[in-house]
Every structure is written in structure tokens, then in C-alpha cells.
C-alpha atoms as a PDB file:
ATOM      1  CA  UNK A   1       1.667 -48.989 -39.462  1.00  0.00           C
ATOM      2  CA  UNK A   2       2.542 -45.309 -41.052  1.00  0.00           C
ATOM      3  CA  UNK A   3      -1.159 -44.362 -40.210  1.00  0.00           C
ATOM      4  CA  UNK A   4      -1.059 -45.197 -36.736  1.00  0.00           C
ATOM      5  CA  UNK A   5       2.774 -43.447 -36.431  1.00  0.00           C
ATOM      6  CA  UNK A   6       1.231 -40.294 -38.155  1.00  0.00           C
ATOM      7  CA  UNK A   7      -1.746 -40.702 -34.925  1.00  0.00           C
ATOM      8  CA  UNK A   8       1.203 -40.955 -32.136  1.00  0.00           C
ATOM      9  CA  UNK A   9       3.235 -38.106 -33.836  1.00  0.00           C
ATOM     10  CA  UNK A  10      -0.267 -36.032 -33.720  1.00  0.00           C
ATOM     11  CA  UNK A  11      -1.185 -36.847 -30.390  1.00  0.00           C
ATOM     12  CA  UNK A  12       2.381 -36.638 -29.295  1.00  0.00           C
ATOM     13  CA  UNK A  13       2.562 -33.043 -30.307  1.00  0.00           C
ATOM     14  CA  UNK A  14      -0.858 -32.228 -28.731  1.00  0.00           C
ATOM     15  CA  UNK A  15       0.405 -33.537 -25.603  1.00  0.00           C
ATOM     16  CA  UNK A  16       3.344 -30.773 -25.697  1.00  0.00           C
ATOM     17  CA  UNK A  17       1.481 -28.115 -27.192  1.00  0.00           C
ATOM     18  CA  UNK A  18      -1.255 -28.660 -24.044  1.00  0.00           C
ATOM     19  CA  UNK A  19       2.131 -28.807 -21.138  1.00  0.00           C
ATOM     20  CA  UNK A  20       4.068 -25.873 -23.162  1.00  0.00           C
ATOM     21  CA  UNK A  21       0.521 -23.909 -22.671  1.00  0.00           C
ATOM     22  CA  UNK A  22       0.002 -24.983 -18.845  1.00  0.00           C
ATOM     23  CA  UNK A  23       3.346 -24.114 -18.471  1.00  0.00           C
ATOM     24  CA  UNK A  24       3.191 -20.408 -19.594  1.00  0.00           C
ATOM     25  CA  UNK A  25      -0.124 -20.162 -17.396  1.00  0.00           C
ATOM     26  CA  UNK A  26      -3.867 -20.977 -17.268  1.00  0.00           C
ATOM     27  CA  UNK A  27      -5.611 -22.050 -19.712  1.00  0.00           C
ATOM     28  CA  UNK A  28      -8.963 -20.923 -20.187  1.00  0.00           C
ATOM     29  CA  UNK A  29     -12.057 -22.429 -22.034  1.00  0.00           C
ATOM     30  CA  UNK A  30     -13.536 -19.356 -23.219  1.00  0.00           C
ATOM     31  CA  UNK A  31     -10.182 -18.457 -24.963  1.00  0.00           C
ATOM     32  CA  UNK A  32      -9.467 -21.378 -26.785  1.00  0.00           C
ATOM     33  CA  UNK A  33     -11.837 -24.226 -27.160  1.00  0.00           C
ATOM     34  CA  UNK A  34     -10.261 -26.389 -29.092  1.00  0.00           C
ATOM     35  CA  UNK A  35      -7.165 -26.659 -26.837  1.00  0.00           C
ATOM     36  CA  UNK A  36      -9.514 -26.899 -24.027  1.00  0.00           C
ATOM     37  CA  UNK A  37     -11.234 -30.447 -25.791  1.00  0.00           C
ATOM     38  CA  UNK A  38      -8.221 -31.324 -26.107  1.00  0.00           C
ATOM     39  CA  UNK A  39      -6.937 -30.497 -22.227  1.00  0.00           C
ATOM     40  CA  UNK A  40     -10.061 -32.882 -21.667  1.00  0.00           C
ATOM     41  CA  UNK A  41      -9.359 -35.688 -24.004  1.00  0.00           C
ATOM     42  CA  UNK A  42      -5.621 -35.867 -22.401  1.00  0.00           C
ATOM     43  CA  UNK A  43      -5.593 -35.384 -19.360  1.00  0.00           C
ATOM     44  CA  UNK A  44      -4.584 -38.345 -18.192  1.00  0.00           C
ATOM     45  CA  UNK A  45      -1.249 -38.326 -20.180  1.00  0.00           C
ATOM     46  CA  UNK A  46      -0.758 -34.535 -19.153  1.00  0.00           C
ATOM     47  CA  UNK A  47      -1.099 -35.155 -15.295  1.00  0.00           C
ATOM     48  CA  UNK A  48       1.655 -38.514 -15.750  1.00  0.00           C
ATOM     49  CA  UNK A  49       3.895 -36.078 -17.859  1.00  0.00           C
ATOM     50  CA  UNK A  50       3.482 -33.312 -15.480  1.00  0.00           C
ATOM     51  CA  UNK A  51       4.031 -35.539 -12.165  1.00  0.00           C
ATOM     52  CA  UNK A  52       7.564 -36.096 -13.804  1.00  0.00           C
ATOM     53  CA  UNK A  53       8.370 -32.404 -13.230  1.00  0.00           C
ATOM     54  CA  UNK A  54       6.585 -32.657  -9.230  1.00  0.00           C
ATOM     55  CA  UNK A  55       3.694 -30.361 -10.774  1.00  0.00           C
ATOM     56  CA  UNK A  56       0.121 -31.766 -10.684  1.00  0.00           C
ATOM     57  CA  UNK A  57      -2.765 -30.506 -12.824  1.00  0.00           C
ATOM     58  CA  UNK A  58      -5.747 -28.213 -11.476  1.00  0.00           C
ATOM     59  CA  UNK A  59      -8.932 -28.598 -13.476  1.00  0.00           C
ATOM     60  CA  UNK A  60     -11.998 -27.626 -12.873  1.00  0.00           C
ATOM     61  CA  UNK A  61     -14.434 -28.263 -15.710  1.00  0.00           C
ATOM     62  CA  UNK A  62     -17.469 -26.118 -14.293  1.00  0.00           C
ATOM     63  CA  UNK A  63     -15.951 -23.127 -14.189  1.00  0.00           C
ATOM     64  CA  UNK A  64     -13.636 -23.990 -17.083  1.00  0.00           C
ATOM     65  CA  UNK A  65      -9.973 -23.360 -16.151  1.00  0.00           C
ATOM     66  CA  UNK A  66      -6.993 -25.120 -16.191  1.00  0.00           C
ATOM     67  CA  UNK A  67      -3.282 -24.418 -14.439  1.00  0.00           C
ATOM     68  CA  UNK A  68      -0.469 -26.447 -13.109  1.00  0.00           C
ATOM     69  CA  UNK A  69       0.691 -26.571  -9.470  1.00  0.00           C
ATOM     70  CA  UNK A  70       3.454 -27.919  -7.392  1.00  0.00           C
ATOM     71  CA  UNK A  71       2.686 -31.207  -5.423  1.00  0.00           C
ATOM     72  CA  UNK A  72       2.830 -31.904  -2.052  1.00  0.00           C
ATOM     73  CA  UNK A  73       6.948 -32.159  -1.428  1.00  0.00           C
ATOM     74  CA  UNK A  74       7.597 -35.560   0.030  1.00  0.00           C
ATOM     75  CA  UNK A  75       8.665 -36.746   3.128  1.00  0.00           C
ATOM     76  CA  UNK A  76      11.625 -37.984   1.790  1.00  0.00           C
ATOM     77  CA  UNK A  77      14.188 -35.230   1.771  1.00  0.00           C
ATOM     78  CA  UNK A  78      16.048 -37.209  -1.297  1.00  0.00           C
ATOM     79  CA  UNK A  79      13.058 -36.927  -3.476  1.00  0.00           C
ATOM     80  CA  UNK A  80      12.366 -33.741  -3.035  1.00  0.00           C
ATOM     81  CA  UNK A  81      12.805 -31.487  -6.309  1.00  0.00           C
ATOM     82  CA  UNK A  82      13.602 -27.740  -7.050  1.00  0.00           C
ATOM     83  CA  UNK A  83      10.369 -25.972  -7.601  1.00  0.00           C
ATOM     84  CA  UNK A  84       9.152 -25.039 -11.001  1.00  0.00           C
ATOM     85  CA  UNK A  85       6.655 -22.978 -10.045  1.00  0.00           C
ATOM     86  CA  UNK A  86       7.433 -20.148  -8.550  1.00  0.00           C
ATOM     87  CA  UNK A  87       5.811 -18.946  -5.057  1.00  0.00           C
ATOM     88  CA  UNK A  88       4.561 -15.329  -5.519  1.00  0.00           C
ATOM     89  CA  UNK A  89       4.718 -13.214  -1.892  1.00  0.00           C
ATOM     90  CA  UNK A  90       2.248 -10.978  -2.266  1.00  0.00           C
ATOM     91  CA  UNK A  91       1.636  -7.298   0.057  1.00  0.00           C
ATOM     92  CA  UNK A  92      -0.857  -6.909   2.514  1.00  0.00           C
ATOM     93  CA  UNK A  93      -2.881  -4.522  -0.002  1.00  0.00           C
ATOM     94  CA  UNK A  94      -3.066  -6.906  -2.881  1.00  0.00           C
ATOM     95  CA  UNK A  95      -3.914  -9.741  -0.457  1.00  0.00           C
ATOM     96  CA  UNK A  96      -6.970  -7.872   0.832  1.00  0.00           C
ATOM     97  CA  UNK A  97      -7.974  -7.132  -2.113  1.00  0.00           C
ATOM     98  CA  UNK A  98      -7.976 -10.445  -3.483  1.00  0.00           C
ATOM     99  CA  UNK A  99      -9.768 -11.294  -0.149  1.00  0.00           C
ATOM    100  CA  UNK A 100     -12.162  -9.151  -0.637  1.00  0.00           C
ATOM    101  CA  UNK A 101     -12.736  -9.530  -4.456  1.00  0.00           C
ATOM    102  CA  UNK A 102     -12.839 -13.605  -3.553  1.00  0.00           C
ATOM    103  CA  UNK A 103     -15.676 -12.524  -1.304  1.00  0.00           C
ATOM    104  CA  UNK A 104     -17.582 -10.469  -3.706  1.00  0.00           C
ATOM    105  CA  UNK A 105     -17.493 -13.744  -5.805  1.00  0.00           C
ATOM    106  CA  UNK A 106     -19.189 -16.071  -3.181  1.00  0.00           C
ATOM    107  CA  UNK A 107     -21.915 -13.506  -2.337  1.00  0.00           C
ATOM    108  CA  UNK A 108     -22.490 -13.186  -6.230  1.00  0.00           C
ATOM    109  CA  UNK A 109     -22.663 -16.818  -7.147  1.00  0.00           C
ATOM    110  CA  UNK A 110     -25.150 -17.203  -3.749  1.00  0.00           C
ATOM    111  CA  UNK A 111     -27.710 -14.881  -5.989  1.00  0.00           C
ATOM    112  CA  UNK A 112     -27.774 -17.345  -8.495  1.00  0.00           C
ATOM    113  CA  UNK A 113     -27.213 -14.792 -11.684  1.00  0.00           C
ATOM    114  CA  UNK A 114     -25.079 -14.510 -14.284  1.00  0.00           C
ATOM    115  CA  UNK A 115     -21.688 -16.062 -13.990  1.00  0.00           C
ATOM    116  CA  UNK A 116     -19.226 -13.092 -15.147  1.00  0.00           C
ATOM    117  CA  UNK A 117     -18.721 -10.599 -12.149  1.00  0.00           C
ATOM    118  CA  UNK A 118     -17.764  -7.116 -13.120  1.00  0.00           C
ATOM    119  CA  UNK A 119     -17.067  -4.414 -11.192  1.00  0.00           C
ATOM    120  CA  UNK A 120     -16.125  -1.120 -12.161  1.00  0.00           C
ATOM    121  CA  UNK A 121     -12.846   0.890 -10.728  1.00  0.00           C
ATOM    122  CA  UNK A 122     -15.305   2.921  -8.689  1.00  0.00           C
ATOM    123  CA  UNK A 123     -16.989   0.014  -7.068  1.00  0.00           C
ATOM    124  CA  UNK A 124     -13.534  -1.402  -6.359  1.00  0.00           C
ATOM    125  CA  UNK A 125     -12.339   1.740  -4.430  1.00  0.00           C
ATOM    126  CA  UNK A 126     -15.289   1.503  -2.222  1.00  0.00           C
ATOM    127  CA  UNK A 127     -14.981  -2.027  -1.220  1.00  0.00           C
ATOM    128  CA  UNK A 128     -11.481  -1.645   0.084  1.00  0.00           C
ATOM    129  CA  UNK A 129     -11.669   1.978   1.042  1.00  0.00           C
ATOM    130  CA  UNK A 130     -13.339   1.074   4.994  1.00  0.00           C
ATOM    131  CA  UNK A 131     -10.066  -0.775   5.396  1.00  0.00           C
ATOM    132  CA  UNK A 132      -7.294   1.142   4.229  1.00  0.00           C
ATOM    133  CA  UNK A 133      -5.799   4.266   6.374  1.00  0.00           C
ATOM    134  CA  UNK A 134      -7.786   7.379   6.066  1.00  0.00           C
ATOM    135  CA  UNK A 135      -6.414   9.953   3.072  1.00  0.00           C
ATOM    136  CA  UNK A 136      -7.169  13.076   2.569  1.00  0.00           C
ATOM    137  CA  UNK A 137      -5.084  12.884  -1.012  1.00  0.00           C
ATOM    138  CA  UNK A 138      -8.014  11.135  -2.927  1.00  0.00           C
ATOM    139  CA  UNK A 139      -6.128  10.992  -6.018  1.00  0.00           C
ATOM    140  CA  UNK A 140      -3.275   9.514  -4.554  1.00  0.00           C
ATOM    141  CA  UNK A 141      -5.417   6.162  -2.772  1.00  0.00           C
ATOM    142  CA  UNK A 142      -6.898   5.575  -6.197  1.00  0.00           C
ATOM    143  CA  UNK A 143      -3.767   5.712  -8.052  1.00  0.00           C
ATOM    144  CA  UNK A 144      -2.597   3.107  -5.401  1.00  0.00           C
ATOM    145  CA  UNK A 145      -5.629   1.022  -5.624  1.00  0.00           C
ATOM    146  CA  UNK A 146      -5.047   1.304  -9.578  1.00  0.00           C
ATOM    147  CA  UNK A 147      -0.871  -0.139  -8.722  1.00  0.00           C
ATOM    148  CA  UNK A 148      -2.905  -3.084  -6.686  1.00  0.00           C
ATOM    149  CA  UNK A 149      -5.192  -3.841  -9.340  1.00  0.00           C
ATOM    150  CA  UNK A 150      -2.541  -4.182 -12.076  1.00  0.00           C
ATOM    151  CA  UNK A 151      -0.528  -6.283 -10.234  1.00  0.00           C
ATOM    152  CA  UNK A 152      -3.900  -8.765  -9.820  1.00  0.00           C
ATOM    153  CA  UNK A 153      -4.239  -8.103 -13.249  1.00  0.00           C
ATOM    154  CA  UNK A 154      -1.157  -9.285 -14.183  1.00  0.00           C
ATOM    155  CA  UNK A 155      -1.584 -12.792 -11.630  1.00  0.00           C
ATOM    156  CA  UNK A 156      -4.426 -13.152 -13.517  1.00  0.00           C
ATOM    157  CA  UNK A 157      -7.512 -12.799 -11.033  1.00  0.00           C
ATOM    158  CA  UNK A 158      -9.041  -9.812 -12.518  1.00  0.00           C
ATOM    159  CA  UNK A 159      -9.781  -9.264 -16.175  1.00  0.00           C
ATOM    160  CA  UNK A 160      -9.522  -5.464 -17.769  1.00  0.00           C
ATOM    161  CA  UNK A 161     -12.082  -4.968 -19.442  1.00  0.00           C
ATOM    162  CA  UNK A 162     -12.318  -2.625 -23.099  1.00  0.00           C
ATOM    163  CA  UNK A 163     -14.563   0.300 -22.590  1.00  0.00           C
ATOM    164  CA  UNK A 164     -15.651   3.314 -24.694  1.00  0.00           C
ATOM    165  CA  UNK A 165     -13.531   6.499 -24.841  1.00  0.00           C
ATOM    166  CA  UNK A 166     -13.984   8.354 -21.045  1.00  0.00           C
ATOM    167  CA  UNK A 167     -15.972   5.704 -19.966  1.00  0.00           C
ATOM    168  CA  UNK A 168     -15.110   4.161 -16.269  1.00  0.00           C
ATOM    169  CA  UNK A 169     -12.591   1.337 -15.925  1.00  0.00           C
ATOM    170  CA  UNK A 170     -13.883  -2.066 -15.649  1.00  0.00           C
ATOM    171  CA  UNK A 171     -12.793  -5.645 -14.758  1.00  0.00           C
ATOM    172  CA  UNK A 172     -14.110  -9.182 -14.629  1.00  0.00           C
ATOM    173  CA  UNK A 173     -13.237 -11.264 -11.743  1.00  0.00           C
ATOM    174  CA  UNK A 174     -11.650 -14.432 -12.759  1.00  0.00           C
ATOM    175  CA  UNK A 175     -13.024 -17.385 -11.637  1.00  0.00           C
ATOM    176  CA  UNK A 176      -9.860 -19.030 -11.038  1.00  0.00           C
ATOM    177  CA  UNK A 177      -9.971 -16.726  -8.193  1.00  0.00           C
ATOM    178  CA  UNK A 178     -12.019 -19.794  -6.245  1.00  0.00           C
ATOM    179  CA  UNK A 179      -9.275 -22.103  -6.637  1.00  0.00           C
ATOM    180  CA  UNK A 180      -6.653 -20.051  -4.892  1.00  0.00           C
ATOM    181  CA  UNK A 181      -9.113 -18.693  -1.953  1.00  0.00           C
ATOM    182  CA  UNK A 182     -11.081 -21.513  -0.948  1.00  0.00           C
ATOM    183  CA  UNK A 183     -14.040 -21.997   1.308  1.00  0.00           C
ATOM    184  CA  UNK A 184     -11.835 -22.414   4.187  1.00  0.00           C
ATOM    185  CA  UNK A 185     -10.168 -19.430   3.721  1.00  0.00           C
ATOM    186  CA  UNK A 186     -13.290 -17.806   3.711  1.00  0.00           C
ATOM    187  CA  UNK A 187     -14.496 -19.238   6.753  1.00  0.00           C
ATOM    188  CA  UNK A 188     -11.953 -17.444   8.955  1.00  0.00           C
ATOM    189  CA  UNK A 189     -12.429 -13.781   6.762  1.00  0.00           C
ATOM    190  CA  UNK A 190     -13.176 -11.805   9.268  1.00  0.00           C
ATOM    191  CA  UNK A 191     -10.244 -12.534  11.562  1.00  0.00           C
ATOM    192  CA  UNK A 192      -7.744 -12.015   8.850  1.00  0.00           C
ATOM    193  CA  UNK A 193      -9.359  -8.596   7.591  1.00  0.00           C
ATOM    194  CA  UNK A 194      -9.041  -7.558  11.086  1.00  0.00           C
ATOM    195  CA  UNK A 195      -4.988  -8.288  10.783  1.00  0.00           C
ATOM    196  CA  UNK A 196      -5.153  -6.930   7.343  1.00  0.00           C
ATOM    197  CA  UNK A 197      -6.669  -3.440   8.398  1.00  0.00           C
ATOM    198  CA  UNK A 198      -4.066  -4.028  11.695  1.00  0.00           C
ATOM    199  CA  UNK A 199      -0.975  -4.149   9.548  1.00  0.00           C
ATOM    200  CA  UNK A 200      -2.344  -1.658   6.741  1.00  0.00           C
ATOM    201  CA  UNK A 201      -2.827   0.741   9.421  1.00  0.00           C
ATOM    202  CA  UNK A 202       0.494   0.269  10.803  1.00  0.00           C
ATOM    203  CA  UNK A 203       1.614   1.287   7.664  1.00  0.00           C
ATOM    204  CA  UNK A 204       0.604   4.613   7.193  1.00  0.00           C
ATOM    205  CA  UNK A 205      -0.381   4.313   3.842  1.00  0.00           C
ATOM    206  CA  UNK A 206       2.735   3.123   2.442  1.00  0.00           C
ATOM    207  CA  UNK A 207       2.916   2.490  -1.117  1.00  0.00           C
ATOM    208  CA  UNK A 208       2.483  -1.580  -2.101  1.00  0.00           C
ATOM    209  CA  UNK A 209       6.066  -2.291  -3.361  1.00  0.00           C
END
């Protein structure tokens, strides 16, 4: 009997440990393997303790992330629940970017190579430049690029990456990138870059917040 208390006290606090983690933000298999084994041995209990709080679980074992996500609110006007997780609006800059970065990704995984994508600063300026406003202050539409990129940095599509002293700033695109730009999306790119570049232009150049 104290043996199999001692097992539901163990599993009990992996359970919270796992929804304390998903809580804070994604968790990623590469980081931490052991809570990732156990992500996979629980799941079950984590999406029924989850559903409790009107969040469902996201988990894609190929590409090896995990995150939690509001559910569908119901018909029911009664039932419906304050939401946990927050909705993030994002500028027309950063969403192009993560357009265009979600992009990259498909064309990428369609060469069949290695599965990290990294792309320095550089490479990033060029892929965007075409659609922002023409600058003559070259300076001044990197160090906005560089505002964009932290602030994808910091939602956690894009990965800075540690390079030498001098050396030319890098970052890893985040696979989690696929689940929040899907194929659908995709489909209809080219119509929504043409309302991004619309709006940018519009815009003079203004900064992103």
C-alpha cells in the first residue's frame, strides 16, 4: 500500500511539473529529454487536467515540440471561460516576417536536408527587404529588422544563435513555426504578401511598435 502511494505521489508530481512547464511555454525535446518521455508517457492525464482550464495540448512528436492552446470556446455562452492564454496582436512587419520565415521552412524541408534551418542576419534582411518601403538610411532598416527579429525571438519562432567574436548574427528557425502557419495559410501567401507590402507601404517606414 505505501509503495504504490509513494508511485501516485511520484507520478502526481510529474503530472504538475509537465502542466507548470506547458504553462510557462513550449517544451522542447532537444532541451530536456527526460521531461519530454515523460510529456509522452502522460499525456493522456495532461490533456484531461488541461481541458479543466479550456486549454488543449499541441504535440507533435516528429518535430518534437510541445505547447498548450485555448480550445474551441463553446456555443454555450454559460460555459464559456476567461482565457488563459493570452492572444498576442502582432504588426504587419513581424507578421511578414514570420510569413516569410514560415515559407523559407517549407521550401527547405521540400529539399529533403538537414532539419535545423539557419539563416544568418544578412540573409534575413534580404528576404524581407523587396517588401518593405525603399530606405536610403541602411542602418536604420536593419536596426528595424533587428527590433522585428527580437520580438520573434522572444515568441519563440527563431532561435539566436552563439557565434564567434565579429562574426555575423545567426538564428535557427523553430519548428514550432509549422504549427502556427499552416499549409493553408500558405496556400493563400501570395495574396496576403501583396496586403502586407500594401499596408507596409502605407506606412512609410514606420517603426514596428
Amino acid at each position: 500500500m505505501a509503495e504504490q502511494e509513494a508511485e501516485n505521489g511520484a507520478a502526481g508530481n510529474e503530472l504538475s511539473a509537465l502542466v507548470i512547464s506547458l504553462l510557462k511555454g513550449v517544451i522542447y525535446q532537444e532541451a530536456d529529454a527526460a521531461l519530454w518521455n515523460a510529456l509522452l508517457a502522460l499525456q493522456a492525464r495532461v490533456r484531461d487536467y488541461v481541458a479543466v482550464l479550456g486549454l488543449e495540448l499541441a504535440l507533435d512528436e516528429a518535430e518534437g515540440y510541445a505547447f498548450l492552446r485555448a480550445r474551441a470556446p463553446a456555443d454555450d455562452a454559460a460555459l464559456k471561460l476567461p482565457r488563459l492564454v493570452a492572444r498576442r496582436p502582432l504588426s504587419f512587419p513581424v507578421s511578414l516576417l514570420l510569413a516569410l520565415l514560415r515559407k523559407k521552412l517549407a521550401e527547405f524541408d521540400a529539399g529533403g536536408g538537414d532539419t535545423r534551418l539557419v539563416l544568418s542576419r544578412d540573409e534575413i534582411v534580404e528576404l524581407v527587404r523587396v517588401f518593405l518601403p525603399e530606405t536610403s538610411n541602411e542602418t536604420r532598416l536593419i536596426d528595424q529588422i533587428e527590433t522585428h527579429l527580437n520580438k520573434i525571438v522572444e515568441l519563440g519562432f527563431l532561435r539566436r544563435l552563439k557565434v564567434a567574436q565579429g562574426g555575423a548574427a545567426a538564428f535557427e528557425v523553430r519548428r514550432i513555426l509549422k504549427a502556427f502557419v499552416d499549409a493553408q495559410w500558405l496556400a493563400d501567401f501570395d495574396e496576403r504578401l501583396a496586403a502586407y507590402q500594401a499596408q507596409l507601404g502605407g506606412a512609410g517606414g514606420a517603426d514596428d511598435e
